[in-house]
Structures are given as structure tokens and as C-alpha cells.
Protein backbone atom coordinates (compact mmCIF):
# COMPACT_ATOMS: atom_id res chain seq x y z
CA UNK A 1 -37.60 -90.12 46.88
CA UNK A 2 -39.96 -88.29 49.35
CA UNK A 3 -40.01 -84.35 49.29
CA UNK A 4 -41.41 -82.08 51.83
CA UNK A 5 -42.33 -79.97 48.57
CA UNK A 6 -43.44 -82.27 46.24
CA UNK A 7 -44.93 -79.66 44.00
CA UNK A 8 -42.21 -77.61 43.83
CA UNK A 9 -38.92 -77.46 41.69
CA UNK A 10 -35.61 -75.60 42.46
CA UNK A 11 -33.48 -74.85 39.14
CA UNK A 12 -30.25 -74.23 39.95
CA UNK A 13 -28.54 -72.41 36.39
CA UNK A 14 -24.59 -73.79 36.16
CA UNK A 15 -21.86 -72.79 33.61
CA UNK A 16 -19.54 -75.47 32.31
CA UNK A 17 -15.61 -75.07 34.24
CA UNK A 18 -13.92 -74.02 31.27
CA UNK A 19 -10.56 -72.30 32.28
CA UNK A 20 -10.65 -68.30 31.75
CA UNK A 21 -14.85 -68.56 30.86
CA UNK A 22 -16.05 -69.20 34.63
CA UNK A 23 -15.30 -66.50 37.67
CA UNK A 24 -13.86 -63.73 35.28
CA UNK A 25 -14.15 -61.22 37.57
CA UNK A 26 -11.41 -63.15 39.95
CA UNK A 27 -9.17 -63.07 37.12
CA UNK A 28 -7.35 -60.19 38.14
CA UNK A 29 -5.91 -62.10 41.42
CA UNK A 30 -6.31 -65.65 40.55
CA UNK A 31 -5.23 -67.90 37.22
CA UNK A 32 -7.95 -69.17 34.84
CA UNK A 33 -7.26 -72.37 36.64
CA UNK A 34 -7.72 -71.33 40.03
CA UNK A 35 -11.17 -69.10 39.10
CA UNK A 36 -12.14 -72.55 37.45
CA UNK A 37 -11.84 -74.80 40.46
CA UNK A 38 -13.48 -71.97 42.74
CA UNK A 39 -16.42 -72.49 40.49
CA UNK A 40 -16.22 -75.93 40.64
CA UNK A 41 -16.02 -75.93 44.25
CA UNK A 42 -19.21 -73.39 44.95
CA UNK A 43 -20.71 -75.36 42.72
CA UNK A 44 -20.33 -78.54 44.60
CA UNK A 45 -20.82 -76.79 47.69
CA UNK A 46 -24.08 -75.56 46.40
CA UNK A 47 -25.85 -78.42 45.06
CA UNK A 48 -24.71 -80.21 48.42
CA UNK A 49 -27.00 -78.33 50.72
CA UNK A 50 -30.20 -77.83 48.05
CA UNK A 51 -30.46 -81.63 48.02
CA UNK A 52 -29.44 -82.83 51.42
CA UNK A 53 -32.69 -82.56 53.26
CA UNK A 54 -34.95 -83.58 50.14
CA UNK A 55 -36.85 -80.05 50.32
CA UNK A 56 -37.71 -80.18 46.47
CA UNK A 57 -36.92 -82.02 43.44
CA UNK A 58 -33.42 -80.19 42.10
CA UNK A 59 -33.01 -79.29 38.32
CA UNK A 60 -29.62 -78.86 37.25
CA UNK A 61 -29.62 -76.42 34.39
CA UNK A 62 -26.20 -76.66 31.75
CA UNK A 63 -24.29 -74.16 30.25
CA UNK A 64 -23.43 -74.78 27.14
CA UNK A 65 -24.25 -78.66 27.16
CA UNK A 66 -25.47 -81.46 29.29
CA UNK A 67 -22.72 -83.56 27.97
CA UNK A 68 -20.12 -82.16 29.73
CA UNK A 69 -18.34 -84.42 31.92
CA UNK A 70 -18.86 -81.85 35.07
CA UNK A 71 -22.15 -82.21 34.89
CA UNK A 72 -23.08 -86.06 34.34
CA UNK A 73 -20.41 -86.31 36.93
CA UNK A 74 -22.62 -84.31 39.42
CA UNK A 75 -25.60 -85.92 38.09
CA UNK A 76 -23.71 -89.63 39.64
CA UNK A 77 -23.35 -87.83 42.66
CA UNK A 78 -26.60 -86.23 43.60
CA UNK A 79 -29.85 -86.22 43.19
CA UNK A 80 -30.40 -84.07 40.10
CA UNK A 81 -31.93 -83.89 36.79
CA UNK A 82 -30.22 -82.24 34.38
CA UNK A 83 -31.36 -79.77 31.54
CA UNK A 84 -30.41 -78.02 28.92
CA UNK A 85 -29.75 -73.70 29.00
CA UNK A 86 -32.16 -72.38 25.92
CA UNK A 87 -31.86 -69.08 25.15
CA UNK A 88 -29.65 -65.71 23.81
CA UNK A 89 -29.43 -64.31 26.39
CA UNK A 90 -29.21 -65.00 30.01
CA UNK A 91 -33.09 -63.59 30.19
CA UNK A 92 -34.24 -66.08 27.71
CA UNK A 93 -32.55 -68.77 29.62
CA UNK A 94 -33.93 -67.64 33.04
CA UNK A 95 -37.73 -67.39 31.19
CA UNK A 96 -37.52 -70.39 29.28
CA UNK A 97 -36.18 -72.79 32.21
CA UNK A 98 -39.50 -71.43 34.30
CA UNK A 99 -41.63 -72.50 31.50
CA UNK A 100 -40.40 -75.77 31.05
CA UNK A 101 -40.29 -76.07 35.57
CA UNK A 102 -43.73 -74.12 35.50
CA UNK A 103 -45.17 -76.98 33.17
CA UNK A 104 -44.75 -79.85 35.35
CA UNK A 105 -44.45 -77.96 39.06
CA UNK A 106 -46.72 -74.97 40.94
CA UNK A 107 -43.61 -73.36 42.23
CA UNK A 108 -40.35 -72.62 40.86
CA UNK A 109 -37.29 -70.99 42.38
CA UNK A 110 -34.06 -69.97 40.71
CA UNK A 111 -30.56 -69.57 41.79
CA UNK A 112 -26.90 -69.52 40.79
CA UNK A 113 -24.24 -71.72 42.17
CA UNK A 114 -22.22 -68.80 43.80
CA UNK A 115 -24.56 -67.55 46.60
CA UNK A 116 -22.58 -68.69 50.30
CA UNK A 117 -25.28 -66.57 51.91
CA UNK A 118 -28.17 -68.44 51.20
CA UNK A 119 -29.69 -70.51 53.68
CA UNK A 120 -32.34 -73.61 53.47
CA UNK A 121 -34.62 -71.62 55.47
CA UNK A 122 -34.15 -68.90 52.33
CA UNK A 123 -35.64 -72.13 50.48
CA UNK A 124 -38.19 -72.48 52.73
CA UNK A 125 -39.39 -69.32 52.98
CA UNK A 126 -39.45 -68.83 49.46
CA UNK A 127 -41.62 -71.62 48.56
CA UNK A 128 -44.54 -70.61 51.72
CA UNK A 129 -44.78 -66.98 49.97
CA UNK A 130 -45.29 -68.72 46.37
CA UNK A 131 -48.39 -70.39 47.69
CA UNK A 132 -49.60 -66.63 47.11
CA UNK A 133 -51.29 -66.30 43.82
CA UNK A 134 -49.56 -63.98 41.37
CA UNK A 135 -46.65 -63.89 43.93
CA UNK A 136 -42.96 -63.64 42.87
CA UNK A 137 -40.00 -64.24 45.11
CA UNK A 138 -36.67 -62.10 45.44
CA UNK A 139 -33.25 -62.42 47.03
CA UNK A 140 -31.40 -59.24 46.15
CA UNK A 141 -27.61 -59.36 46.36
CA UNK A 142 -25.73 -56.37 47.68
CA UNK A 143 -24.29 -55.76 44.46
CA UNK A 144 -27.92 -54.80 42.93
CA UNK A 145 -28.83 -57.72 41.22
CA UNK A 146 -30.24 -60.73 43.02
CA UNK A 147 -29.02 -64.18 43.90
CA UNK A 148 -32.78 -66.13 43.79
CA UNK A 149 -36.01 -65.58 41.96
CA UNK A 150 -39.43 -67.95 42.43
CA UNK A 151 -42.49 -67.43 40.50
CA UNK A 152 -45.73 -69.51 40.19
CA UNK A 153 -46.56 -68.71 36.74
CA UNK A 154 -44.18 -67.42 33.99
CA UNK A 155 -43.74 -63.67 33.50
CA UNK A 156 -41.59 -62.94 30.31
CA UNK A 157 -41.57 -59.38 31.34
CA UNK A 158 -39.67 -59.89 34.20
CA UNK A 159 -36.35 -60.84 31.85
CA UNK A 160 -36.91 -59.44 28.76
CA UNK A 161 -34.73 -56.43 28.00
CA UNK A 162 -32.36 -56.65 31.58
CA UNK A 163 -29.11 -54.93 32.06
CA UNK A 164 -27.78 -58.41 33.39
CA UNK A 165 -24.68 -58.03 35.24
CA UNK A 166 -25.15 -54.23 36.23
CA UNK A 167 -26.18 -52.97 39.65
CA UNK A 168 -29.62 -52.37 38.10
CA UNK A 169 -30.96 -55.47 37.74
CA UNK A 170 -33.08 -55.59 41.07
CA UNK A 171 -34.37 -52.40 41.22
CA UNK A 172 -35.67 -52.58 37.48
CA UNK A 173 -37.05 -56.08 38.46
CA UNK A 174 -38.52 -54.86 41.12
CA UNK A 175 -40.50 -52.32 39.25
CA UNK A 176 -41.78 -54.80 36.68
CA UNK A 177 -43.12 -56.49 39.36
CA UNK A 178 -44.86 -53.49 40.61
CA UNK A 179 -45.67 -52.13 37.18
CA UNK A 180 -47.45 -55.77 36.60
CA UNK A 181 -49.45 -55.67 39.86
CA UNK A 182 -47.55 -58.58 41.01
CA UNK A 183 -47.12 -59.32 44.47
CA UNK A 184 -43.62 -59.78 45.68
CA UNK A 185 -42.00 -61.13 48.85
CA UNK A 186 -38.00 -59.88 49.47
CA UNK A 187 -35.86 -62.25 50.95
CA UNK A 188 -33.19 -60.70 53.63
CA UNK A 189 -30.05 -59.33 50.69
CA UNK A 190 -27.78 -62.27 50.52
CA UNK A 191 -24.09 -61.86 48.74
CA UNK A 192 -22.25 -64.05 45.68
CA UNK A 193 -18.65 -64.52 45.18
CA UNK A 194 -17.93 -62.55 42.16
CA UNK A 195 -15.23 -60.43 43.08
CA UNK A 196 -11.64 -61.14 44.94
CA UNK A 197 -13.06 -59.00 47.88
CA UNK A 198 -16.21 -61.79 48.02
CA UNK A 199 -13.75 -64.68 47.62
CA UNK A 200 -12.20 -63.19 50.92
CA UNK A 201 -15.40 -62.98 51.81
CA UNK A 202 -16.38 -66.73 51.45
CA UNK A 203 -13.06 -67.72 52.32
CA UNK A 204 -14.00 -66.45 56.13
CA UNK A 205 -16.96 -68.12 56.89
């Protein structure tokens, strides 16, 4: 397969649809069931427009296991590799993943599989800032964390010690950056479906 980005490598971090362990935070409208297939769903959704115009080769990373039949079942039906989540904590994961992508590719970008908002252009525009030196990439979410991340070199500091899943998450990101002399291009603030008010949300556009 030809990519307009060859040397680049988009990592897209995916939970396993287990009932009641996906989309929590819709519990309190929707069954386990229902949160489950909206998962499955933005998940399908997502990996649908990352690899439809070949921008970069597309890393599907697995939460808890590979072998789940979600996964090798997206794996059949587009054109990702998948790998294996390593890590404690969600930090670890994040760090480790841009090790392994940093090893074999000059850019790397990060996202989730619950971000309607982002765009291919998003993509694009991430990847021309990484051809910065000591450049790192943000999306940040309206919530206060942020939806994508791209680096050209590991930076452990970056995700060691984060308040994931709090409304700090960006700023204090943001700071390491800074702190680290860094320099950082901000993507326009996307949203994620997290909450019933974003499933409304999504469910409108």
C-alpha cells in the first residue's frame, strides 16, 4: 500500500467491548449493552476515516489483548496492524506505544476511538508541524484533557505522574512541554463522547 506519509504512524489506543467496562460514564442513561455497542460503533466509525485515504500506516493498539475477537475482526476489515497495550497505567501505555511507533517511524500521533470532532485535515496538520524538531502535537478536548498527541521522539515526562481522566490533564501537559523547552503546536479543541450530553452531541451531527 502507498501512503502520502510513509514515515509516519498513527496509533489509535482501543479498549476491548466488554459490557459495563467500555463508556462508563453513559451508564447512567444507557445499559452496559447499549454503552458497549456505542463503543463499538465510534470505534468502527473511527478507524473508517484514519484509513480511507491511506494518509499513514494505522496501528491498532488492544486493551487488554490482541486476541479478542473485536479486534482480529477489525484487523479483516481494515488496514491495520494490531498491538499489544503495555503498561500500569494509561501513561505507561501512551509512552511505551510511542517507543515501540518511534522505533520504526519519525512521526507518531495518538488518539482514542471516541473523538467525532476530529478531522483528516487534524491528521494532516499534525504530521506538517512534527517535521519540527523537538515539536509535540496537541488536540485539547473541551473537557481539559486532549483527544490527540504526536511527538517525534519519546518524552516519558510528558505521561509520567498524570491525573488521567481529570480536567487537568492538558494544562499540566502543556506545561511539561514548556517546562522541557519543547515546542508545541495546538490543534483547534475538538470534543469526545464521554458523557450522555456528548452522545446527544454526536448523535446530531
Amino acid at each position: 500500500m502507498t501512503y502520502q506519509y510513509p514515515d509516519a504512524v498513527l496509533m489509535v489506543f482501543c479498549k476491548a467491548p466488554i459490557a459495563g467496562e467500555v463508556k462508563t460514564r453513559l451508564l447512567t442513561q444507557l445499559t452496559p449493552e447499549q454503552a458497549r455497542q456505542i463503543h463499538i460503533e465510534l470505534t468502527e466509525r473511527t478507524l473508517q476515516w484514519v484509513t480511507q485515504n491511506s494518509l499513514c500506516p494505522v496501528q491498532l493498539w488492544c486493551m487488554p489483548s490482541t486476541d479478542h475477537a473485536f479486534f482480529t475482526a477489525l484487523a479483516q476489515a481494515y488496514p491495520v496492524i494490531l498491538q499489544q497495550q503495555q503498561g500500569l497505567d494509561l501513561g505507561e501505555r501512551m509512552h511505551n506505544a510511542f517507543c515501540l511507533g518511534l522505533d520504526s517511524y519519525s512521526r507518531a500521533l495518538l488518539i482514542g476511538c471516541d473523538c467525532p470532532s476530529l478531522t483528516e485535515q487534524d491528521l494532516e496538520e499534525t504530521l506538517t508541524a512534527l517535521n519540527q524538531p523537538q515539536c509535540c502535537v496537541l488536540g485539547p478536548a473541551e473537557d481539559g484533557g486532549y483527544v490527540l498527541i504526536g511527538l517525534n521522539q519519546p518524552h516519558y515526562e510528558l505521561f509520567n505522574h498524570m491525573p488521567w481522566g481529570t480536567a487537568l490533564v492538558f494544562e499540566r501537559t502543556y506545561t511539561r512541554i514548556q517546562q522541557n523547552n519543547l515546542g508545541c503546536h495546538l490543534l483547534k479543541q475538538q470534543w469526545d463522547v464521554d458523557t450522555p450530553k456528548d452522545l446527544a452531541r454526536y448523535r446530531g451531527t
